[in-house]
C-alpha atoms as a PDB file:
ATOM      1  CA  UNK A   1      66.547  32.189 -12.751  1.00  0.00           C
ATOM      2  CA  UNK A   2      69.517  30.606 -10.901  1.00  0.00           C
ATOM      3  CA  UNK A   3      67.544  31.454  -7.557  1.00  0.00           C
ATOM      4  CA  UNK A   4      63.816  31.362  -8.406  1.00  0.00           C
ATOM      5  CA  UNK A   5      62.363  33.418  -5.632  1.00  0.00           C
ATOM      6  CA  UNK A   6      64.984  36.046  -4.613  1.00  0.00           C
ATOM      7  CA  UNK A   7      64.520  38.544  -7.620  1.00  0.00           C
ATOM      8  CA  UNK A   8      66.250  41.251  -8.471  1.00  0.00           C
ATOM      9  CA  UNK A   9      66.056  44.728  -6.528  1.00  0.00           C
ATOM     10  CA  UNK A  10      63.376  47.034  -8.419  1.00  0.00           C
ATOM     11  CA  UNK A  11      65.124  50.734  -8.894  1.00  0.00           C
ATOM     12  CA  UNK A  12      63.929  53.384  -6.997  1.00  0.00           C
ATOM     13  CA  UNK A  13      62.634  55.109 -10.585  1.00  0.00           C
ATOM     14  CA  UNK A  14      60.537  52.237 -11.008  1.00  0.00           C
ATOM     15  CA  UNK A  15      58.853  52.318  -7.502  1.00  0.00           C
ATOM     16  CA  UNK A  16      55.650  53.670  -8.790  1.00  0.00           C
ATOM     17  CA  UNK A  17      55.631  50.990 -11.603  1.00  0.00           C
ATOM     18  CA  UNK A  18      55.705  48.120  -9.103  1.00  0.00           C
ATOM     19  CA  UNK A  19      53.249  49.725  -6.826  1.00  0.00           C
ATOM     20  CA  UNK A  20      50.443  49.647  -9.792  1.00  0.00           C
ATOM     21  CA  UNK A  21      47.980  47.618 -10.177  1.00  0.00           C
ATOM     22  CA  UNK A  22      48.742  44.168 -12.165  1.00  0.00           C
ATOM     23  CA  UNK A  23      46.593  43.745 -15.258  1.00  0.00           C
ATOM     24  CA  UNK A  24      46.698  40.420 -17.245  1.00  0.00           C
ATOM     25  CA  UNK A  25      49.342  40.585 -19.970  1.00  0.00           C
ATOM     26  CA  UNK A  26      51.994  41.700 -16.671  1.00  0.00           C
ATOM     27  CA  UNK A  27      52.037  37.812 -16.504  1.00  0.00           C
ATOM     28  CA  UNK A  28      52.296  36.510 -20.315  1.00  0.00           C
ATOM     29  CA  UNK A  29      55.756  34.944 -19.606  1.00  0.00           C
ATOM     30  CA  UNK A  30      55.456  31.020 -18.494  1.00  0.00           C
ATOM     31  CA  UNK A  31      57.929  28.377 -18.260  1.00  0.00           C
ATOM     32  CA  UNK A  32      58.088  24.245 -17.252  1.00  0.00           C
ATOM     33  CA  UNK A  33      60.367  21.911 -16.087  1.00  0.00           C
ATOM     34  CA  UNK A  34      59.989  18.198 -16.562  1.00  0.00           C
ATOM     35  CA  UNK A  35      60.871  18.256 -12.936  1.00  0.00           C
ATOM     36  CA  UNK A  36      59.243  18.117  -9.244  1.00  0.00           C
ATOM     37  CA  UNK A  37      60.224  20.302  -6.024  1.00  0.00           C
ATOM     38  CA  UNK A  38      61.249  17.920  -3.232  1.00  0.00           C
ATOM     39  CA  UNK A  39      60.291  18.927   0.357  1.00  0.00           C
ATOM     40  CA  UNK A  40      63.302  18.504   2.329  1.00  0.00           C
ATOM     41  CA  UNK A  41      63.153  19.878   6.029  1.00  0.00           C
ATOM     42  CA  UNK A  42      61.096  21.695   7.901  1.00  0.00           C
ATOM     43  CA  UNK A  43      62.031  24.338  10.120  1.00  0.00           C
ATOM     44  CA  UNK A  44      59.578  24.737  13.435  1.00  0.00           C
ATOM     45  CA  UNK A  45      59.631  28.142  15.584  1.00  0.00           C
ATOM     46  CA  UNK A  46      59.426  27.188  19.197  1.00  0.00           C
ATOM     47  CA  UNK A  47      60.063  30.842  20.252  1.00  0.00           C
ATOM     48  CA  UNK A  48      61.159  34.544  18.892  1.00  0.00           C
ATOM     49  CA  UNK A  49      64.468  33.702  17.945  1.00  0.00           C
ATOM     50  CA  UNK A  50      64.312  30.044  18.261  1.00  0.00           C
ATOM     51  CA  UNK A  51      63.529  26.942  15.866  1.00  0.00           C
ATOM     52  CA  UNK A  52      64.301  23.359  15.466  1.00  0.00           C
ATOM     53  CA  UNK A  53      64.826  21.302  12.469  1.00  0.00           C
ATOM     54  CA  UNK A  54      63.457  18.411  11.054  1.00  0.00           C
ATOM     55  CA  UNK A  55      64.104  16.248   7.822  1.00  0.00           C
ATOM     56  CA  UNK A  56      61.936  14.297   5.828  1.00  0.00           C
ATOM     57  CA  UNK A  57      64.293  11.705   4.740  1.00  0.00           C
ATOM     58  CA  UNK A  58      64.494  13.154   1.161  1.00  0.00           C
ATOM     59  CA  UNK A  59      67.643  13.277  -0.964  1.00  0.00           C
ATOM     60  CA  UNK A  60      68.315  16.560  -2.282  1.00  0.00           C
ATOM     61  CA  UNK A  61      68.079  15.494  -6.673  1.00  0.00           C
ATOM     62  CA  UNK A  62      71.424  16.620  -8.474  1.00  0.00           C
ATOM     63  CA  UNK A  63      72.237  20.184  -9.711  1.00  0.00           C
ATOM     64  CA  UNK A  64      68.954  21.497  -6.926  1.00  0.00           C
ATOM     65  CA  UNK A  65      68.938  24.497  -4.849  1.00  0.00           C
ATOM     66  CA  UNK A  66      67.511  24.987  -1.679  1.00  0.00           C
ATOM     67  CA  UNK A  67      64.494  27.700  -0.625  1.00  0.00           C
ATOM     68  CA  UNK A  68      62.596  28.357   2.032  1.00  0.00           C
ATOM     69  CA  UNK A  69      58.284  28.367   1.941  1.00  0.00           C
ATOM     70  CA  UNK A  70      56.131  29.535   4.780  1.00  0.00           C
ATOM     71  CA  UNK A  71      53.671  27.162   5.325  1.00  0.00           C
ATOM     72  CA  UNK A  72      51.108  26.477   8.152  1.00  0.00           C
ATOM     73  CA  UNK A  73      49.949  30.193   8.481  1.00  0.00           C
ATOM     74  CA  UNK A  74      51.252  33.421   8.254  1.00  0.00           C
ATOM     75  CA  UNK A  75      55.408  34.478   8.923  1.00  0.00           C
ATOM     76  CA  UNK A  76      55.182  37.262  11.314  1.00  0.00           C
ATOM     77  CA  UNK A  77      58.552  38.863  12.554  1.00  0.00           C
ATOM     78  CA  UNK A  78      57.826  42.043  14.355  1.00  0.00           C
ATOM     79  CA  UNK A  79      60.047  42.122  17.764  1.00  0.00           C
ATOM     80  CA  UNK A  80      59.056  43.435  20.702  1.00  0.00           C
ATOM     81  CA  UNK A  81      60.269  46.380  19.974  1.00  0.00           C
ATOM     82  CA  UNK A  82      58.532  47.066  16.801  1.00  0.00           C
ATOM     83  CA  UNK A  83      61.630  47.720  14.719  1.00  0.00           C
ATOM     84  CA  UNK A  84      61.531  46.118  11.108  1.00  0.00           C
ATOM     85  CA  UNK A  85      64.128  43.618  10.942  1.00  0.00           C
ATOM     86  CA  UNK A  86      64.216  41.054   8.323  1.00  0.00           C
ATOM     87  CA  UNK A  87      63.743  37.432   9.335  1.00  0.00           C
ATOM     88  CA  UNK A  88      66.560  34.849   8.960  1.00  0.00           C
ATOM     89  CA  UNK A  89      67.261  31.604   8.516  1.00  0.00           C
ATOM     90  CA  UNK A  90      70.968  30.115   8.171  1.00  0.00           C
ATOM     91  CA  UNK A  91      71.120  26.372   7.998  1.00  0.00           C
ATOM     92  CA  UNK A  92      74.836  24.434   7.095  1.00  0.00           C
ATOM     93  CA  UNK A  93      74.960  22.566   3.864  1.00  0.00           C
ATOM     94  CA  UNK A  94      77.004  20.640   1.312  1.00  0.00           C
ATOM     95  CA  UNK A  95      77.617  21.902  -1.855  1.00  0.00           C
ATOM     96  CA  UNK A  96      79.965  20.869  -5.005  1.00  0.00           C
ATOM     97  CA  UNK A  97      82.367  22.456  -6.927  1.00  0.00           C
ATOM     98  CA  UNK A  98      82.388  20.210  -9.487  1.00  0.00           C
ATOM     99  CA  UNK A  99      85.560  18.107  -8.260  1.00  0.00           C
ATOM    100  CA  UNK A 100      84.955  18.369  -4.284  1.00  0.00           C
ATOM    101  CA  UNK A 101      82.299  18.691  -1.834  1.00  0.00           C
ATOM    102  CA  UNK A 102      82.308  22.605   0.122  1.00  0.00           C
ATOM    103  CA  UNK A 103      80.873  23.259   3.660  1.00  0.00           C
ATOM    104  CA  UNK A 104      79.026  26.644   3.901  1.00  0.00           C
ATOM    105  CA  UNK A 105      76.032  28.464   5.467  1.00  0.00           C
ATOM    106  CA  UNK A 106      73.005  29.151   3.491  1.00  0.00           C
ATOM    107  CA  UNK A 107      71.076  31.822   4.688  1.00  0.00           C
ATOM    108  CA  UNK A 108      67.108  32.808   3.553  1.00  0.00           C
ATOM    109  CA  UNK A 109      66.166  36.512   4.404  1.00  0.00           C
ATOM    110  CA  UNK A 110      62.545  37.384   4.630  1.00  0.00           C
ATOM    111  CA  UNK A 111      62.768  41.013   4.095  1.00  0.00           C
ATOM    112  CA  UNK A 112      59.742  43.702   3.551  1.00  0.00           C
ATOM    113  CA  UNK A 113      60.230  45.118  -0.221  1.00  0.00           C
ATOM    114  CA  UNK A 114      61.755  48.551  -0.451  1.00  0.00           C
ATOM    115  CA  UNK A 115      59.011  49.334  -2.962  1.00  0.00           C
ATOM    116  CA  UNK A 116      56.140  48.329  -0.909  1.00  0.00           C
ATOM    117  CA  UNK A 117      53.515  50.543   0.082  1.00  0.00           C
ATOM    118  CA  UNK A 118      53.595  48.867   3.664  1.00  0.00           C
ATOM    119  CA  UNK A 119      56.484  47.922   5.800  1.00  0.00           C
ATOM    120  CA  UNK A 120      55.729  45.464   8.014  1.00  0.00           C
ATOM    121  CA  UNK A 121      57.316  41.751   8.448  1.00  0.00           C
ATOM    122  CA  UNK A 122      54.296  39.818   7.149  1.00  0.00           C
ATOM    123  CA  UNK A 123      54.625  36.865   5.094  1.00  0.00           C
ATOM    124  CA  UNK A 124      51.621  34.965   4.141  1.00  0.00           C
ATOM    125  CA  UNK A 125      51.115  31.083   3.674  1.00  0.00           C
ATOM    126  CA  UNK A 126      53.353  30.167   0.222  1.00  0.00           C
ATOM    127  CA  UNK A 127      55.945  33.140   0.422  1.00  0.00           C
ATOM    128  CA  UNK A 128      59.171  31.761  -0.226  1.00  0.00           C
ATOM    129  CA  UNK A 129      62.988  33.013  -0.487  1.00  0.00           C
ATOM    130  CA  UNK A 130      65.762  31.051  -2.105  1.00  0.00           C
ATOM    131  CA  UNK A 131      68.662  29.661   0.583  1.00  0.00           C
ATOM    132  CA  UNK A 132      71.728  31.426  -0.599  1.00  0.00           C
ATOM    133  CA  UNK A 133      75.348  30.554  -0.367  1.00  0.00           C
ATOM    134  CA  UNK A 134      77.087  32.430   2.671  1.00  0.00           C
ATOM    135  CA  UNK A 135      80.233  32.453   0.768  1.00  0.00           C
ATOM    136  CA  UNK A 136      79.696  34.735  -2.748  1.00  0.00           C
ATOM    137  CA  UNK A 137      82.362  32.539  -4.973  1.00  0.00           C
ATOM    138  CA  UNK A 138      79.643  29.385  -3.808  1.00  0.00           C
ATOM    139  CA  UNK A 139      76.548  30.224  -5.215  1.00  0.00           C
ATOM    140  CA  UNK A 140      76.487  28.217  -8.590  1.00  0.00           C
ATOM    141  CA  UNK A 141      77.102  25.240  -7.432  1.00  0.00           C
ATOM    142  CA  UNK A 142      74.675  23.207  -6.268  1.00  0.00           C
ATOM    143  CA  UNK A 143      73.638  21.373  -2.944  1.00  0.00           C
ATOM    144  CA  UNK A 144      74.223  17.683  -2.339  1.00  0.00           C
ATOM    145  CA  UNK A 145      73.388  17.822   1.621  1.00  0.00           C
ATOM    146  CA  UNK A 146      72.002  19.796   4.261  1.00  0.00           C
ATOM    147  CA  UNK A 147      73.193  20.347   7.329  1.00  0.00           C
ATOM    148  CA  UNK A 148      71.958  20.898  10.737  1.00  0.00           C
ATOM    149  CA  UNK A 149      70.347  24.712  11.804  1.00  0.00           C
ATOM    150  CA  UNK A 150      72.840  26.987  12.506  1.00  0.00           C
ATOM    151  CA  UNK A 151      70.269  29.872  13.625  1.00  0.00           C
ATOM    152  CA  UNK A 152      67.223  31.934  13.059  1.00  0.00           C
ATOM    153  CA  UNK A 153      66.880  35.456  13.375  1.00  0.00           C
ATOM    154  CA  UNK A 154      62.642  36.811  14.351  1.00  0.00           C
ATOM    155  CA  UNK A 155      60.029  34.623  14.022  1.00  0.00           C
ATOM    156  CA  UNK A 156      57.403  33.040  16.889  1.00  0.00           C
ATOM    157  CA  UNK A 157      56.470  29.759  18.770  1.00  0.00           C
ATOM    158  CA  UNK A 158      54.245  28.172  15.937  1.00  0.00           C
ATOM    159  CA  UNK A 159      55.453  29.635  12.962  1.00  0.00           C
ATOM    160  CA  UNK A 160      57.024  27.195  10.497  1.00  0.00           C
ATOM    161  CA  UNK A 161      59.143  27.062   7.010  1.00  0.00           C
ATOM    162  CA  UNK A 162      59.609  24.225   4.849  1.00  0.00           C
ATOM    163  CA  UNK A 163      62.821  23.956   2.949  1.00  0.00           C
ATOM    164  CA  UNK A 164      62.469  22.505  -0.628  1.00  0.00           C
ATOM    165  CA  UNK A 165      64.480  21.230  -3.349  1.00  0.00           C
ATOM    166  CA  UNK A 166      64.136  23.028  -6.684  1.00  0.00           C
ATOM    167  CA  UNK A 167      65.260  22.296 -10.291  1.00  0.00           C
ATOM    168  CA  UNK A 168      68.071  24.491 -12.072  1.00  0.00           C
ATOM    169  CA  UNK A 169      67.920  26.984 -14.325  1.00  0.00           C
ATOM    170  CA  UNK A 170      68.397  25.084 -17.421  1.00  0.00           C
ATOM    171  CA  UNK A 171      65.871  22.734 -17.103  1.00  0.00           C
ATOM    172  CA  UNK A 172      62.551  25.346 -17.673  1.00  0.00           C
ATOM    173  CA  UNK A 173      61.529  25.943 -21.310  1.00  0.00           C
ATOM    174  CA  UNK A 174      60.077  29.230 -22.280  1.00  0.00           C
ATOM    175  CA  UNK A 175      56.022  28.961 -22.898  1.00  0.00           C
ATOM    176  CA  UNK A 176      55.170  31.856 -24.813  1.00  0.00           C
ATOM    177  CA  UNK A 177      52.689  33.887 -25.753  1.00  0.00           C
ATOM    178  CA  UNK A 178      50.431  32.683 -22.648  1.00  0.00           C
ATOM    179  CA  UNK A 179      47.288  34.827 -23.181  1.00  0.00           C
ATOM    180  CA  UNK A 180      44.397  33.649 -20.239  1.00  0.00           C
ATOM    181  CA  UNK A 181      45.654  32.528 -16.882  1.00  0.00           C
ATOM    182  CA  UNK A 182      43.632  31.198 -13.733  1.00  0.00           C
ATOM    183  CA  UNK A 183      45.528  30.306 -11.079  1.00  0.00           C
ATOM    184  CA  UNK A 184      46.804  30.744  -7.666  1.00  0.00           C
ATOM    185  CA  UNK A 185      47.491  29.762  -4.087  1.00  0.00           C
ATOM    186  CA  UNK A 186      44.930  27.257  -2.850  1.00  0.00           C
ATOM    187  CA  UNK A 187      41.936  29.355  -0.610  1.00  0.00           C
ATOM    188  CA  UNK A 188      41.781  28.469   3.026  1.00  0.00           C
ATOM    189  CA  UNK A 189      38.423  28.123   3.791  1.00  0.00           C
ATOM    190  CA  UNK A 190      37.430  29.680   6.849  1.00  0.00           C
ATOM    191  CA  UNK A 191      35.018  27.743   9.202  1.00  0.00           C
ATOM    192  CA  UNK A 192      32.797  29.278  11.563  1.00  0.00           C
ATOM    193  CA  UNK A 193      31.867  26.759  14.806  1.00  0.00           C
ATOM    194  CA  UNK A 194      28.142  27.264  16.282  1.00  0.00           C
ATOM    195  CA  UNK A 195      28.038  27.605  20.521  1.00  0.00           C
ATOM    196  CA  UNK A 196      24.702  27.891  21.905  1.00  0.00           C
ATOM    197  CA  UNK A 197      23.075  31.289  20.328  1.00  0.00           C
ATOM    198  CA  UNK A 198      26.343  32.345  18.660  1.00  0.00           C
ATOM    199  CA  UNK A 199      26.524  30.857  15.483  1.00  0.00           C
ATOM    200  CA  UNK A 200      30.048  32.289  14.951  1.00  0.00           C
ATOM    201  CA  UNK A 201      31.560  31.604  18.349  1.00  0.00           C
ATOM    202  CA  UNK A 202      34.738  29.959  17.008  1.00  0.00           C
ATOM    203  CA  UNK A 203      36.440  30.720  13.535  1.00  0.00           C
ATOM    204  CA  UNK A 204      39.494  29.071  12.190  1.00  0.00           C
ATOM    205  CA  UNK A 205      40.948  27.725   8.923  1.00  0.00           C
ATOM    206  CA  UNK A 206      39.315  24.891   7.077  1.00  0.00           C
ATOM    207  CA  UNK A 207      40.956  22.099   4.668  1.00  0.00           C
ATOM    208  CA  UNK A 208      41.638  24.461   1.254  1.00  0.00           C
ATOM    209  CA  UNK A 209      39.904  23.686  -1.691  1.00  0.00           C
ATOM    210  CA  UNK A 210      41.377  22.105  -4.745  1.00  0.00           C
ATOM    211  CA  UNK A 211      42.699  24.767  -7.161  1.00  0.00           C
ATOM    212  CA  UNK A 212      43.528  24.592 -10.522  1.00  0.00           C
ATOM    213  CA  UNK A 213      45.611  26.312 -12.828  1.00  0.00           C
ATOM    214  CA  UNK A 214      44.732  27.055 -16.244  1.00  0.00           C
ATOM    215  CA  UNK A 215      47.069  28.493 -19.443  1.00  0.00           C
ATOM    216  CA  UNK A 216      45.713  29.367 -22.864  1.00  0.00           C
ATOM    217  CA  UNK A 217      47.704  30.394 -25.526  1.00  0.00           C
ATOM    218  CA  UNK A 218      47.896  30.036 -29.479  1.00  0.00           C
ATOM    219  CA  UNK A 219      47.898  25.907 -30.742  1.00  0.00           C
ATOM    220  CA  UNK A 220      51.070  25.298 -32.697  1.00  0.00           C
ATOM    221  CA  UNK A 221      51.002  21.654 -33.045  1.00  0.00           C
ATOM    222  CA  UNK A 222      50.510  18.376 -30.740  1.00  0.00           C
ATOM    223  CA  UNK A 223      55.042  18.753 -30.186  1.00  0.00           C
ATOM    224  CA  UNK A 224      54.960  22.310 -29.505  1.00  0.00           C
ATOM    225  CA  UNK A 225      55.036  24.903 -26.605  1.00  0.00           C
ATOM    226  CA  UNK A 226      53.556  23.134 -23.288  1.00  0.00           C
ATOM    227  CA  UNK A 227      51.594  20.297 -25.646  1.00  0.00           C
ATOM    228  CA  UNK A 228      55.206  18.746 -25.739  1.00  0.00           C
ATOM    229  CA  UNK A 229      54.726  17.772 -22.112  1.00  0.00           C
ATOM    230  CA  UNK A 230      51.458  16.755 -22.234  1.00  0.00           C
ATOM    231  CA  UNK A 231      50.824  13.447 -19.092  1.00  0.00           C
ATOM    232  CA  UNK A 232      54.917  14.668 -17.893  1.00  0.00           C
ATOM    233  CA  UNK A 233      54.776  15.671 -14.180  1.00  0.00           C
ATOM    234  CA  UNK A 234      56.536  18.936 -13.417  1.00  0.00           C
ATOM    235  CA  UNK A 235      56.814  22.835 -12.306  1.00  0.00           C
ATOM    236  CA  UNK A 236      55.174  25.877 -14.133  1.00  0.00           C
ATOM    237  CA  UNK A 237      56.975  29.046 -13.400  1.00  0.00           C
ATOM    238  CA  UNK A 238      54.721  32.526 -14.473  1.00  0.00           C
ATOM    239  CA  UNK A 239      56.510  35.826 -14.185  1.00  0.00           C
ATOM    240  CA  UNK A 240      54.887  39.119 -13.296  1.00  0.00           C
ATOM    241  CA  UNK A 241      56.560  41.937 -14.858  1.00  0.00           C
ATOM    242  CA  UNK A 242      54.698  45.221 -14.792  1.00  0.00           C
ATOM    243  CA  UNK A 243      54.532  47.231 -17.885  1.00  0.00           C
ATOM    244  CA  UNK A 244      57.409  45.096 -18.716  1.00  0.00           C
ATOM    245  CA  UNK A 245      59.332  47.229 -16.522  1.00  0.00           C
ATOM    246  CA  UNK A 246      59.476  45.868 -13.217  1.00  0.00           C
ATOM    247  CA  UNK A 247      59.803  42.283 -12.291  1.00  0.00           C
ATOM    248  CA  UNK A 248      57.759  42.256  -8.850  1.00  0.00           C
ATOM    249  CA  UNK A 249      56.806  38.526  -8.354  1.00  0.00           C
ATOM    250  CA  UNK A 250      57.321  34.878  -9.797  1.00  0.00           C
ATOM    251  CA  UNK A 251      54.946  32.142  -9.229  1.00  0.00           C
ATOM    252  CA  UNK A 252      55.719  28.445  -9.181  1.00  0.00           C
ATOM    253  CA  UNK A 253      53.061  25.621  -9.508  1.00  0.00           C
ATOM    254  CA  UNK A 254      54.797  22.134  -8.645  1.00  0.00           C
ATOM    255  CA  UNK A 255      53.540  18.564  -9.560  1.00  0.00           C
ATOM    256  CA  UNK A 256      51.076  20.031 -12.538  1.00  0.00           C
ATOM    257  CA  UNK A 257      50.444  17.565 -14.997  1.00  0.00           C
ATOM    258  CA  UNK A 258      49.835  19.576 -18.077  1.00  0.00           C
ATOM    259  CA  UNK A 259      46.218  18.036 -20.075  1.00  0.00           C
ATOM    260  CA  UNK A 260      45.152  20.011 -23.042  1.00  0.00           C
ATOM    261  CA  UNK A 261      42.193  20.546 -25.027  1.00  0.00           C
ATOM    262  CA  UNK A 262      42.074  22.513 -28.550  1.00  0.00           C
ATOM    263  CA  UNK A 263      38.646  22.772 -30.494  1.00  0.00           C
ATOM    264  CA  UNK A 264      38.787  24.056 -33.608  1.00  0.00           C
ATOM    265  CA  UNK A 265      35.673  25.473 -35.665  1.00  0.00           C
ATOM    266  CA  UNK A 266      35.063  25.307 -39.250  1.00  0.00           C
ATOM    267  CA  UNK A 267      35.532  29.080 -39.944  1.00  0.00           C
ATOM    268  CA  UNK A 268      38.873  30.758 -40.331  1.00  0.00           C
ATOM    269  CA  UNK A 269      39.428  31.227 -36.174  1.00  0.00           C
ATOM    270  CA  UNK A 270      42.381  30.741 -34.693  1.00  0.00           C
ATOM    271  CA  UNK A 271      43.057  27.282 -32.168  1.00  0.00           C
ATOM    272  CA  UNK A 272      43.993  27.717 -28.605  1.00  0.00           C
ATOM    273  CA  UNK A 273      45.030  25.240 -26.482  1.00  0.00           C
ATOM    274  CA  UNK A 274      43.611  25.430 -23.178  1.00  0.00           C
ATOM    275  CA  UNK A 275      45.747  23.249 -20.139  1.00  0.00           C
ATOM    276  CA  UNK A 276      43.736  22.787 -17.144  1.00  0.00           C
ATOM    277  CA  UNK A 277      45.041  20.848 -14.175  1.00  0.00           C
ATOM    278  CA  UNK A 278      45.493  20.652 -10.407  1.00  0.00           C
ATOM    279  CA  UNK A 279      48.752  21.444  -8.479  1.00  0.00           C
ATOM    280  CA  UNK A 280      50.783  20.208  -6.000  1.00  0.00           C
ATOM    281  CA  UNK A 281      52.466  22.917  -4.549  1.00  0.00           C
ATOM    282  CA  UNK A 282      52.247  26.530  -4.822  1.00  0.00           C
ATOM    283  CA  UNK A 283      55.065  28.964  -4.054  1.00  0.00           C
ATOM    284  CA  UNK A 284      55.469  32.841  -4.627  1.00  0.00           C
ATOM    285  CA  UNK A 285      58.826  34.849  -4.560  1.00  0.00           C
ATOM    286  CA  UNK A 286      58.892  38.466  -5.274  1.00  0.00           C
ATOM    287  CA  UNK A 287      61.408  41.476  -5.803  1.00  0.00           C
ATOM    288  CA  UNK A 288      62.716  43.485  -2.388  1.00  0.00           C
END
């Protein structure tokens, strides 16, 4: 889980695995971190081929790495031409080696997934790709600073990415055993404007509604599992792995603030824990 979002290739044998439906137990696997993503940059498409960039002022939190989230609407990157060509972004940063600071390139590749039954450069709202290291012996260590844009490859006037900060590795702890989920991206509500006769003369996207996500899973005790972290700020990371063959997608729910209930009866049933809560920030990253 060194970069979140950019998962592993999925084998051409398991093609058909991916392809299949999801059913709920392909997404038992849940983890936290005590920790917040930190919105960075964002990166503003002024034409096909062409983007500016702005910061927010944020420091980038030590041992982070850097994605990239589309945000605003969708990511389309079809050329004129109509050939599929991934979308690019390469933006210079300062990383550390431990002893020194390095200069490099780090580069986020929207890509259409070999497995997919459609090939087309379409990225919704929350689709996100990790910013890796240009230079392969550069990728564990960690960014201190980013740079200015160096360039971006597709893309069109209006279409924006948001680069974020996002805890390591070591810092998620394995929920298991999550049974119920209910969760996802917040819904855009669509809005329909009245003129004259035409009640429908205008449509566009309204304010989202608040979304929540929800985890149940088996009560072990008021220090255990995600009870431990009960009031703590932080990220919730659920994995989709199909038949437990083929990891296709990750989820990540930032600035959830996990509150729990557990009733008990007076017969021999088991305790859940139910932990219901609203999220900051969603972000998906998938397999290509």
């Amino acid at each position: 889980m060194k970069y979140p979002f950019n998962l592993s290739a999925i084998p051409a044998g398991l093609f058909k695995v991916a392809q299949a439906p999801e059913i709920g137990v392909d997404s038992y696997i849940a983890r936290f971190s005590p920790n917040v993503p930190v919105h960075i940059a964002s990166v503003r498409f002024t034409a096909h081929n062409a983007a500016t960039l702005e910061t927010t002022g944020a420091s980038i939190p030590t041992g982070f790495y850097l994605c990239a989230r589309v945000f605003g609407g969708p990511l389309y990157g079809q050329n004129v031409s109509g050939t599929l060509t991934p979308i690019i972004l390469t933006v210079a940063a300062t990383l550390f080696d431990g002893e020194d600071p390095v200069a490099d390139n780090l580069v986020a590749t929207f890509t259409s997934p070999a497995w997919s039954l459609k090939s087309l450069n379409l990225y919704p709202k929350f689709t996100t790709r990790d910013l890796i290291p240009s230079v392969g012996g550069n990728v564990n260590f960690p960014v201190t600073a980013l740079g200015a844009l160096e360039s971006v490859s597709g893309g069109a006037a209006g279409d924006l990415l948001e680069i974020w900060a996002f805890p390591p590795a070591s810092s998620y702890y394995l929920i298991d055993c999550v049974r119920d989920k209910n969760g996802g991206p917040p819904p855009d509500q669509i809005i329909a404007i009245a003129c004259g006769r035409n009640p429908q003369a205008h449509v566009k996207q309204g304010r989202a509604e608040v979304q929540e996500l929800e985890l149940t899973m088996p009560y072990k005790g008021y220090l255990e599992q995600l009870a431990r972290f009960q009031g703590v700020k932080g990220t919730v990371a659920i994995e989709i792995r199909k038949d437990d063959q083929a990891f296709t997608q990750v989820e990540l729910y930032g600035g959830y603030i996990p509150a729990m209930t557990h009733p008990r009866s007076g017969d021999n049933d088991e305790v859940e824990a139910t932990f219901t809560a609203p999220f900051e920030q969603f972000f998906a990253g998938y397999a290509v």
